[in-house]
Every structure is written in C-alpha cells, then in structure tokens.
PDB file of N, CA and C in Angstrom:
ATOM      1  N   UNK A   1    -105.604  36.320   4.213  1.00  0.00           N
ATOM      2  CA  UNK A   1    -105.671  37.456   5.115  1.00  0.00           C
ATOM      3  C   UNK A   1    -107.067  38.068   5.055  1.00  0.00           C
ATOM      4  N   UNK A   2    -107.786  37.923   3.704  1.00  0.00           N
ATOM      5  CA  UNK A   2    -109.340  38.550   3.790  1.00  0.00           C
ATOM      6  C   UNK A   2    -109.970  37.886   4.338  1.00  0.00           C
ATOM      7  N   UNK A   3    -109.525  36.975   4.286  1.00  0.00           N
ATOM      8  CA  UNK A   3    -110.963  35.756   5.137  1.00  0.00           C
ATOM      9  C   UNK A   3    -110.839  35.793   6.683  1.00  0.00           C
ATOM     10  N   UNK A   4    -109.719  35.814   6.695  1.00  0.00           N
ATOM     11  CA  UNK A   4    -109.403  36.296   8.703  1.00  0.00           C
ATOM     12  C   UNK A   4    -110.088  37.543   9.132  1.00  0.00           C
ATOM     13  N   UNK A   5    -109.948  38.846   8.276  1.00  0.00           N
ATOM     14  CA  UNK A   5    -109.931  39.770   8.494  1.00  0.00           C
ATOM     15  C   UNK A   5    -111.794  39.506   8.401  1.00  0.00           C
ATOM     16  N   UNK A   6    -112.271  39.608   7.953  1.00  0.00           N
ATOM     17  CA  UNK A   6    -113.839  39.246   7.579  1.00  0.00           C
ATOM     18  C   UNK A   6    -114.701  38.757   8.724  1.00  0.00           C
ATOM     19  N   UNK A   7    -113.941  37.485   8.941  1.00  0.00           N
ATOM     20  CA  UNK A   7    -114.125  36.539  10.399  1.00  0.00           C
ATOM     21  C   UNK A   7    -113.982  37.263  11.366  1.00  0.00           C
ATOM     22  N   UNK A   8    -113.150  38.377  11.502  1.00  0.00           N
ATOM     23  CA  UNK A   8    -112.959  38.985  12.681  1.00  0.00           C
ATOM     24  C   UNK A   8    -114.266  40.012  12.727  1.00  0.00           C
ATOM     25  N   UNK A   9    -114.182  40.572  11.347  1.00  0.00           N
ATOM     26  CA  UNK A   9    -115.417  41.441  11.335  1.00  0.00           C
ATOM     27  C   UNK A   9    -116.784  41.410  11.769  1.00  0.00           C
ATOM     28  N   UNK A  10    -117.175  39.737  11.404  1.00  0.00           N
ATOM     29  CA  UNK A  10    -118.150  38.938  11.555  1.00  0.00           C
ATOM     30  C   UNK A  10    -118.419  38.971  13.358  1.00  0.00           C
ATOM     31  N   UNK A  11    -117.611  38.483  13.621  1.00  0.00           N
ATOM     32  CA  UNK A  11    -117.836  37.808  14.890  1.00  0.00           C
ATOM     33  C   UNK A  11    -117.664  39.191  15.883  1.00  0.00           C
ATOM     34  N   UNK A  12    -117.243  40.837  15.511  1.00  0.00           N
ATOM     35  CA  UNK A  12    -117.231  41.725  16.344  1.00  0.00           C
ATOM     36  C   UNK A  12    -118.625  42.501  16.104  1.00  0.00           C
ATOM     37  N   UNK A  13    -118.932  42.239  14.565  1.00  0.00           N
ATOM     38  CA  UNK A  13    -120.156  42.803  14.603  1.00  0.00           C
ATOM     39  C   UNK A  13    -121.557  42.371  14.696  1.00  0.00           C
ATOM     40  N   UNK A  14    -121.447  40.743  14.733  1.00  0.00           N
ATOM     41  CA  UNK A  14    -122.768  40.311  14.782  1.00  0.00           C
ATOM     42  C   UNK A  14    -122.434  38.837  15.980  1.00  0.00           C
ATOM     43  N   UNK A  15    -121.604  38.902  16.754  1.00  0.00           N
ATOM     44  CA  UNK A  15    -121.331  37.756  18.091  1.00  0.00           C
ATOM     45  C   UNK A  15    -121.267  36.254  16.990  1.00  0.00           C
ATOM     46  N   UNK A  16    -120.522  36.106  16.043  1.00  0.00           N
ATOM     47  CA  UNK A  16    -120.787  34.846  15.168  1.00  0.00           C
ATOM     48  C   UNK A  16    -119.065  34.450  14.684  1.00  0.00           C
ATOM     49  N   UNK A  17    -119.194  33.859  13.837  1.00  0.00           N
ATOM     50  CA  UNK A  17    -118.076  33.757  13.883  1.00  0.00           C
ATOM     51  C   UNK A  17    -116.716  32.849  14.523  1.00  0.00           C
ATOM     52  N   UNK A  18    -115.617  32.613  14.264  1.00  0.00           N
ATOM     53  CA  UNK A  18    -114.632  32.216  15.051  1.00  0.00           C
ATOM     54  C   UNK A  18    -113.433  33.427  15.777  1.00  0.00           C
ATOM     55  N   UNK A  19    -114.180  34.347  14.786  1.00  0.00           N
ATOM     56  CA  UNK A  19    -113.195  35.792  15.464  1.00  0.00           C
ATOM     57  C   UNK A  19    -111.553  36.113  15.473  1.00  0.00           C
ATOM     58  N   UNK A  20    -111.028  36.118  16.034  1.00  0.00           N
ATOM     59  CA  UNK A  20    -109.485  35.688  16.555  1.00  0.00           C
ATOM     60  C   UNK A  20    -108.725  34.790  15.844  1.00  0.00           C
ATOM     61  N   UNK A  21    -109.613  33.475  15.751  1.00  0.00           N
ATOM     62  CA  UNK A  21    -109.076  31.625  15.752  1.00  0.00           C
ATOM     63  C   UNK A  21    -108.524  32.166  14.091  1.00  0.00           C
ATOM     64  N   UNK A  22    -109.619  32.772  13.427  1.00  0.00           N
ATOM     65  CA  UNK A  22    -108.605  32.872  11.967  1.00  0.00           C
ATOM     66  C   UNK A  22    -107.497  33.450  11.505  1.00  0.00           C
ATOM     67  N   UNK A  23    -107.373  34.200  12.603  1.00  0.00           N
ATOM     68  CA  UNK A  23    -105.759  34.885  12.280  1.00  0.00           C
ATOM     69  C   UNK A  23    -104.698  33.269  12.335  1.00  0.00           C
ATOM     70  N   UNK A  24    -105.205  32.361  13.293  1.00  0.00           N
ATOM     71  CA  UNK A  24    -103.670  31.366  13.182  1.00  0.00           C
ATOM     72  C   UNK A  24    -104.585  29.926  12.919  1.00  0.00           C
ATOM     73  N   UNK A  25    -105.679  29.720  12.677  1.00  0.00           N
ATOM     74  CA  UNK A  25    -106.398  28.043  12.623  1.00  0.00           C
ATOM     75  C   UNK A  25    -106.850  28.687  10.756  1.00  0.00           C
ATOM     76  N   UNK A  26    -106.404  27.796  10.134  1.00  0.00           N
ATOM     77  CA  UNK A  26    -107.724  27.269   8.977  1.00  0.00           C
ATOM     78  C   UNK A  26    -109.128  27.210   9.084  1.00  0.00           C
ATOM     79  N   UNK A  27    -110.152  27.595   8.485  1.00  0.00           N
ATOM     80  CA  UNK A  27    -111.446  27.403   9.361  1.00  0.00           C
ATOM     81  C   UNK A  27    -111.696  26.495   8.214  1.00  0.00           C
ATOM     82  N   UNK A  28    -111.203  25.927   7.074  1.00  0.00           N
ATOM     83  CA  UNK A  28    -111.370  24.882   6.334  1.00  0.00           C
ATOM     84  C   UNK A  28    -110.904  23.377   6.451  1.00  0.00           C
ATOM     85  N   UNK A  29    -110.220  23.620   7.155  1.00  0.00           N
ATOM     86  CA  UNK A  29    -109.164  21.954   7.640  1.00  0.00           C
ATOM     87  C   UNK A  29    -109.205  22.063   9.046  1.00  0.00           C
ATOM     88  N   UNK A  30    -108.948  23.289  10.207  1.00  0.00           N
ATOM     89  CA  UNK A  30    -108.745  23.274  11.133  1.00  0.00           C
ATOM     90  C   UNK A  30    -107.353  23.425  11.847  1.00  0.00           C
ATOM     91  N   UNK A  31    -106.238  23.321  10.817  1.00  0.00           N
ATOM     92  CA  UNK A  31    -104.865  22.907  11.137  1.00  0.00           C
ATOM     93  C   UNK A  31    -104.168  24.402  11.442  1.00  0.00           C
ATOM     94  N   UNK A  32    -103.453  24.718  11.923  1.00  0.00           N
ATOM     95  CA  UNK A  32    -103.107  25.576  12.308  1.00  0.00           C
ATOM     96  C   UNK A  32    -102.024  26.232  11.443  1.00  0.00           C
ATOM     97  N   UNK A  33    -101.517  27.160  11.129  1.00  0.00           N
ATOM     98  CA  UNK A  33    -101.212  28.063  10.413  1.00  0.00           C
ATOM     99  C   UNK A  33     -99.580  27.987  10.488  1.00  0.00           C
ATOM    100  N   UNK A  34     -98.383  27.852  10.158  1.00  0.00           N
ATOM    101  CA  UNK A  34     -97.359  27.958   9.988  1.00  0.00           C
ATOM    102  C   UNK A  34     -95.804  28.305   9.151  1.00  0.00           C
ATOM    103  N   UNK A  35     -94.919  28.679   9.786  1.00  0.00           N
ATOM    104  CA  UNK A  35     -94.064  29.081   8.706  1.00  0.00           C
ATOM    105  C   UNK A  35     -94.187  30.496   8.232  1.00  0.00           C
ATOM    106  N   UNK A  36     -94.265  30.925   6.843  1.00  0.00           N
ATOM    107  CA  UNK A  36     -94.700  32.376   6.377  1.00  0.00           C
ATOM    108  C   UNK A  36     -95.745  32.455   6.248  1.00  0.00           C
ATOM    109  N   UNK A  37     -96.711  31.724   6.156  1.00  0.00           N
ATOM    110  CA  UNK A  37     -97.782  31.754   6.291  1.00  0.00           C
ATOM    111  C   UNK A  37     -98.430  32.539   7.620  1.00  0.00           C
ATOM    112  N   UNK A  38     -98.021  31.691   8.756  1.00  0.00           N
ATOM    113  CA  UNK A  38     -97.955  32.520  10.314  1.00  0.00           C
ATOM    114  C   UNK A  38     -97.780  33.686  10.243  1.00  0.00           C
ATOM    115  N   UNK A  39     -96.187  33.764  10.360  1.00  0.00           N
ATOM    116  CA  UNK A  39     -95.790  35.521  10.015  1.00  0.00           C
ATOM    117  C   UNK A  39     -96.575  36.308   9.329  1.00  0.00           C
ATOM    118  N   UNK A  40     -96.671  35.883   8.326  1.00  0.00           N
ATOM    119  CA  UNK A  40     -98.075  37.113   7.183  1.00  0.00           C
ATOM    120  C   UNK A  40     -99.267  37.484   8.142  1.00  0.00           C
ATOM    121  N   UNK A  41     -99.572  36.346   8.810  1.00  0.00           N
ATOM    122  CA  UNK A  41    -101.097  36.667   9.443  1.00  0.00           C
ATOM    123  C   UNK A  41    -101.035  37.065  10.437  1.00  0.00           C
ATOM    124  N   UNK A  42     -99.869  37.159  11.390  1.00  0.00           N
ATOM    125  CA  UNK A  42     -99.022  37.779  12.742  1.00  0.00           C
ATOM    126  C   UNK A  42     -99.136  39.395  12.009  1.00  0.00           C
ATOM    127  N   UNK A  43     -98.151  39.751  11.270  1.00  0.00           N
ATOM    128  CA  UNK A  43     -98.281  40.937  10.869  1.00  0.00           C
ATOM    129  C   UNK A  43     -99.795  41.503  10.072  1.00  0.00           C
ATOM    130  N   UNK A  44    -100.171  41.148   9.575  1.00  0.00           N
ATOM    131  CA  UNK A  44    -101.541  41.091   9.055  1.00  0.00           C
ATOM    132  C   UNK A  44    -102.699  41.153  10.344  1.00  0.00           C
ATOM    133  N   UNK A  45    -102.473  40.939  11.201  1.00  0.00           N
ATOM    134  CA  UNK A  45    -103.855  40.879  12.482  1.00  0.00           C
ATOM    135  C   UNK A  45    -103.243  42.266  13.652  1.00  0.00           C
ATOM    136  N   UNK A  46    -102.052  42.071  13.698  1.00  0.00           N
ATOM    137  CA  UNK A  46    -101.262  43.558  14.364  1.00  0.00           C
ATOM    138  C   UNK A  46    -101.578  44.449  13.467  1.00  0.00           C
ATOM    139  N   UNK A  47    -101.346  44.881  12.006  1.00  0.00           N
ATOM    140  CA  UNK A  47    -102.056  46.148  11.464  1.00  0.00           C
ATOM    141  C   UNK A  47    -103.346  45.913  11.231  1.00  0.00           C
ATOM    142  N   UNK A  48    -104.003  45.198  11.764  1.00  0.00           N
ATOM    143  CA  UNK A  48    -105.278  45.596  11.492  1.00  0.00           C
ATOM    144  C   UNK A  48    -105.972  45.975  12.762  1.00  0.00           C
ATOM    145  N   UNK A  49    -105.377  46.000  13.745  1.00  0.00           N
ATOM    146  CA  UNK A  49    -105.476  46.119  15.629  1.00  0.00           C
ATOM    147  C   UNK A  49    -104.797  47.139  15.781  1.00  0.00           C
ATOM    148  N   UNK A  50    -103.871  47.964  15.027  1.00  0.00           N
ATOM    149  CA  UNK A  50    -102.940  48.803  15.956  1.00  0.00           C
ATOM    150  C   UNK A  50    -103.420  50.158  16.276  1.00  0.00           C
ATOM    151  N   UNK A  51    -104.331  50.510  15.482  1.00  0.00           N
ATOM    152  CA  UNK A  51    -105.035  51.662  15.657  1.00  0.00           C
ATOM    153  C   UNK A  51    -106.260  52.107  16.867  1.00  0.00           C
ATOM    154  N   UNK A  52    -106.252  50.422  17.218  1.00  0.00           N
ATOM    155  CA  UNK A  52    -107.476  50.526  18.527  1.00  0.00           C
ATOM    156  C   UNK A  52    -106.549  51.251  19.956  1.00  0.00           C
ATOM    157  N   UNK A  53    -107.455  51.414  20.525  1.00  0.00           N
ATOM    158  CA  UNK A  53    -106.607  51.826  22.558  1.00  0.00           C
ATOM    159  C   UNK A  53    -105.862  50.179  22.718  1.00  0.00           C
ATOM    160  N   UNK A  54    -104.997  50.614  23.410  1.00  0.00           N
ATOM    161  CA  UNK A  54    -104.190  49.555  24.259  1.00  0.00           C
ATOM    162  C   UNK A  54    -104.104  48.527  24.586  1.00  0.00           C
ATOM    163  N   UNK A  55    -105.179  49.336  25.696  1.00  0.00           N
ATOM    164  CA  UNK A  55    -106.144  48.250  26.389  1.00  0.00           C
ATOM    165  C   UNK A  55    -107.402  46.787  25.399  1.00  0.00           C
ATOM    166  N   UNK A  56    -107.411  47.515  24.366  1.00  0.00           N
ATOM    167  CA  UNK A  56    -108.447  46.655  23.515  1.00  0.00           C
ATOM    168  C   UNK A  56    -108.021  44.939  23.152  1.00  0.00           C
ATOM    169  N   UNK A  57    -108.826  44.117  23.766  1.00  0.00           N
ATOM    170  CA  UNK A  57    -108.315  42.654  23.679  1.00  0.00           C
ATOM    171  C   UNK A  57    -107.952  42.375  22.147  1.00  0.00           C
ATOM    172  N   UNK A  58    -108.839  42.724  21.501  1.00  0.00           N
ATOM    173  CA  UNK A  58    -108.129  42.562  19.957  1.00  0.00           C
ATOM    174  C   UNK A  58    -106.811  43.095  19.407  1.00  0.00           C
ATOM    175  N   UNK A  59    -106.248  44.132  20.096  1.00  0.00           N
ATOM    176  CA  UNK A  59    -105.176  44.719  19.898  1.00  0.00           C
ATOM    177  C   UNK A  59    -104.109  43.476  20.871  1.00  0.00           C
ATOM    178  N   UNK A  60    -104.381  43.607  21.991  1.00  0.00           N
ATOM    179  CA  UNK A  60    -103.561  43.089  22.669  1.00  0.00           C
ATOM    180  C   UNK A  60    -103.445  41.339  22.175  1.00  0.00           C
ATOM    181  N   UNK A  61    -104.474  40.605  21.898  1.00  0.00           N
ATOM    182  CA  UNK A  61    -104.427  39.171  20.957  1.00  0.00           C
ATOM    183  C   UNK A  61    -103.537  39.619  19.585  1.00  0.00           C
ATOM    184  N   UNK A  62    -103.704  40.420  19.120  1.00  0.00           N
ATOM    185  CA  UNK A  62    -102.863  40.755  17.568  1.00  0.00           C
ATOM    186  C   UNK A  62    -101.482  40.383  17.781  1.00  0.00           C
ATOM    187  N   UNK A  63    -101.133  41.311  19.245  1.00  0.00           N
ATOM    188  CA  UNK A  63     -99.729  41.556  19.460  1.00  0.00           C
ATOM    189  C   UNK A  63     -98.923  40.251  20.005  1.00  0.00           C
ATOM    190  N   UNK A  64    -100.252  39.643  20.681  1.00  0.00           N
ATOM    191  CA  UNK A  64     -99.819  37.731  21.237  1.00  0.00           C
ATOM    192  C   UNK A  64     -99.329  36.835  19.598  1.00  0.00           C
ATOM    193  N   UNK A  65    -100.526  37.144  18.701  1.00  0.00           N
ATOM    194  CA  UNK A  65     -99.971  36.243  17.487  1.00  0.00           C
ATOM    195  C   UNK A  65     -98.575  36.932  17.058  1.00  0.00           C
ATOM    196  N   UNK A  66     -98.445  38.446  16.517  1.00  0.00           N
ATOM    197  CA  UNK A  66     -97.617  38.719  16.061  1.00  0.00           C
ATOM    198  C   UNK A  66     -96.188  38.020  16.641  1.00  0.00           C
ATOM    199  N   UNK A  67     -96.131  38.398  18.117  1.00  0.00           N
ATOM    200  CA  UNK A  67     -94.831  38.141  19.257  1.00  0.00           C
ATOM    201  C   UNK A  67     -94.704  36.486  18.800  1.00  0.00           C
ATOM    202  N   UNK A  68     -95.546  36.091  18.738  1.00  0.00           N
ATOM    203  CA  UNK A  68     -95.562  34.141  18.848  1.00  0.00           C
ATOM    204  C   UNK A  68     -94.922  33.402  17.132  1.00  0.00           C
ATOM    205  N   UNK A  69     -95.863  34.296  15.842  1.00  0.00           N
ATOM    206  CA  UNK A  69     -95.151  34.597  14.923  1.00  0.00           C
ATOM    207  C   UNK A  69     -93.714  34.385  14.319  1.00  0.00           C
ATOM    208  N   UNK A  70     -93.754  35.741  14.939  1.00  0.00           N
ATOM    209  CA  UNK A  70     -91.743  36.156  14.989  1.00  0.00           C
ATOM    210  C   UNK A  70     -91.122  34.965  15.915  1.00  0.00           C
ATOM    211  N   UNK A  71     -91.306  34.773  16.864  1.00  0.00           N
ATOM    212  CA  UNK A  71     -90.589  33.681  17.781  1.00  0.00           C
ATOM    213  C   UNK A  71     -90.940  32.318  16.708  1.00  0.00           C
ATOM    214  N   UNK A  72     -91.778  31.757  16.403  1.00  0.00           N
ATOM    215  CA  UNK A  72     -91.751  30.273  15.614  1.00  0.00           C
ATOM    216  C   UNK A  72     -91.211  30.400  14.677  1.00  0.00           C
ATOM    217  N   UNK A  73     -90.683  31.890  13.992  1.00  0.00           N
ATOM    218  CA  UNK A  73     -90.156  31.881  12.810  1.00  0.00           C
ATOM    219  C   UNK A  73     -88.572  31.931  12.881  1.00  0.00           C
ATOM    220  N   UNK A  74     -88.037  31.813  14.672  1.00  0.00           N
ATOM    221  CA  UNK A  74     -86.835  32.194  14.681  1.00  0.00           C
ATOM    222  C   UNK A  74     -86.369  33.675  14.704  1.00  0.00           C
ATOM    223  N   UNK A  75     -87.179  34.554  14.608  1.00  0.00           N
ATOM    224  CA  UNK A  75     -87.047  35.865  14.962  1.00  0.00           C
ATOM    225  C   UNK A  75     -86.898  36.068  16.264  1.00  0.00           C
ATOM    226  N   UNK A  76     -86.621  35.638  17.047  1.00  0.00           N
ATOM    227  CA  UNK A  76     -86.880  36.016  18.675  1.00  0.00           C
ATOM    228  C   UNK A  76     -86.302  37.127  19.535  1.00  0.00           C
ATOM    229  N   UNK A  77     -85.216  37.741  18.304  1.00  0.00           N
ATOM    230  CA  UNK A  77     -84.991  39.249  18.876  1.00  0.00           C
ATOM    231  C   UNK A  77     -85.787  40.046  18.821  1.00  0.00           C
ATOM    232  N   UNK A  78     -86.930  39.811  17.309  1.00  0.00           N
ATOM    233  CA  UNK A  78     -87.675  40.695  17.132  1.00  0.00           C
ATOM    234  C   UNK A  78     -88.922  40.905  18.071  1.00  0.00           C
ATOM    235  N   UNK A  79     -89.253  39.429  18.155  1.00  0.00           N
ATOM    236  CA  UNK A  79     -90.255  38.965  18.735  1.00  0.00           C
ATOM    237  C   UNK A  79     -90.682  39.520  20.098  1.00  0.00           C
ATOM    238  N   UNK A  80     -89.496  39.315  21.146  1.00  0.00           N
ATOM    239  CA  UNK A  80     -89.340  39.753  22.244  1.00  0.00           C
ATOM    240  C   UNK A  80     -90.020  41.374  22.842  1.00  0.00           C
ATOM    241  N   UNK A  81     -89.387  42.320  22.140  1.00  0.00           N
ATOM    242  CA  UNK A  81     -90.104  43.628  22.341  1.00  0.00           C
ATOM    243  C   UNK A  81     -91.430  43.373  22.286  1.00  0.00           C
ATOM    244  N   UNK A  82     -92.173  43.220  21.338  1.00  0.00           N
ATOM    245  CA  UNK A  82     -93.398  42.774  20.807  1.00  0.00           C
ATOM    246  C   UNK A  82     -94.152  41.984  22.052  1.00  0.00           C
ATOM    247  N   UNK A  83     -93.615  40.888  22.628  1.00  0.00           N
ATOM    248  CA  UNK A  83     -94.287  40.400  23.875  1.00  0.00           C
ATOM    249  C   UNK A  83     -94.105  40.889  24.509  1.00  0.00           C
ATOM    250  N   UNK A  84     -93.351  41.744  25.206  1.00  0.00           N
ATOM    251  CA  UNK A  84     -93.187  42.419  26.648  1.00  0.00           C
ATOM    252  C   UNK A  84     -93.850  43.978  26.049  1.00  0.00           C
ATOM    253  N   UNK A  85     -94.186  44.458  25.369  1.00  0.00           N
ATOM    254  CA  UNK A  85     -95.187  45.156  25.012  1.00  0.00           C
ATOM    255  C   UNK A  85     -96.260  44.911  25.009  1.00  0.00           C
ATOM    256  N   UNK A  86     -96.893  43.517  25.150  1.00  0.00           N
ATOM    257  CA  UNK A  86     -98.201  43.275  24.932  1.00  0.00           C
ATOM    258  C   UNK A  86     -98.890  42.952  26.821  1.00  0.00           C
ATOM    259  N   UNK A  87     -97.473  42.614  27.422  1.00  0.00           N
ATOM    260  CA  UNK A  87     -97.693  42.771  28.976  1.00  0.00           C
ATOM    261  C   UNK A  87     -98.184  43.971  29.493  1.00  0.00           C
TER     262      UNK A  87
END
C-alpha cells in the first residue's frame, strides 16, 4: 500500500511515475493484483481519495478500483452502491 501510495504521489507531483496503475498492477512483475490483496488496495486508494472534491479523477478512479474490488471479491452488494456513486 506504501509503494502505491508513493507512486501516486510521484506521478501527481512531479508528471512521473505510473500513478493510478499501482493501486491494481505490480510495478515489479507487472501482473495484476488479486483476491485480498485487490480489496486492501481498493480500500486503501478510496481512503486515500476520499477527501478530494467529487469531481477529482483520482477520487473518482479510487471509487472505479474500490467498486471493481468488492465485485471480484464477490461482494457485489457492496460493490454496487460504490459504482453507481462513482457515475
């Protein structure tokens, strides 16, 4: 979660970076993120976005992983609010 969170930092404060991609890609293998692993970083990229405006693409990408998250994890009641909130 620090290394995502960092990456995000990176790439908002100096245009570098993969930004976003580390909340759900490995930036060491490339493979994509799954299971509880997902979920952790779904919830983990939504609190670290929720405090921005609305409108803010980083907020609104948080709320895409989080919603996507919960749904691959079989949560999809939860999930649901969460995407039609991010509409």
């Amino acid at each position: 979660v620090w290394q995502a969170e960092m990456s995000v930092k990176e790439f908002e404060d100096q245009g570098t970076g993969a930004g976003h991609t580390k909340w759900w890609q490995c930036f060491d293998c490339g493979q994509r993120f799954h299971g509880a692993v997902e979920l952790a970083l779904g919830w983990a990229a939504w609190k670290t976005y929720v405090s921005r405006p609305e409108t803010t693409l980083a907020r609104i990408n948080s709320m895409a992983r989080l919603g996507v998250a919960l749904s691959q994890s079989g949560r999809r009641a939860e999930a649901l609010p969460v995407l039609e909130a991010k509409l």
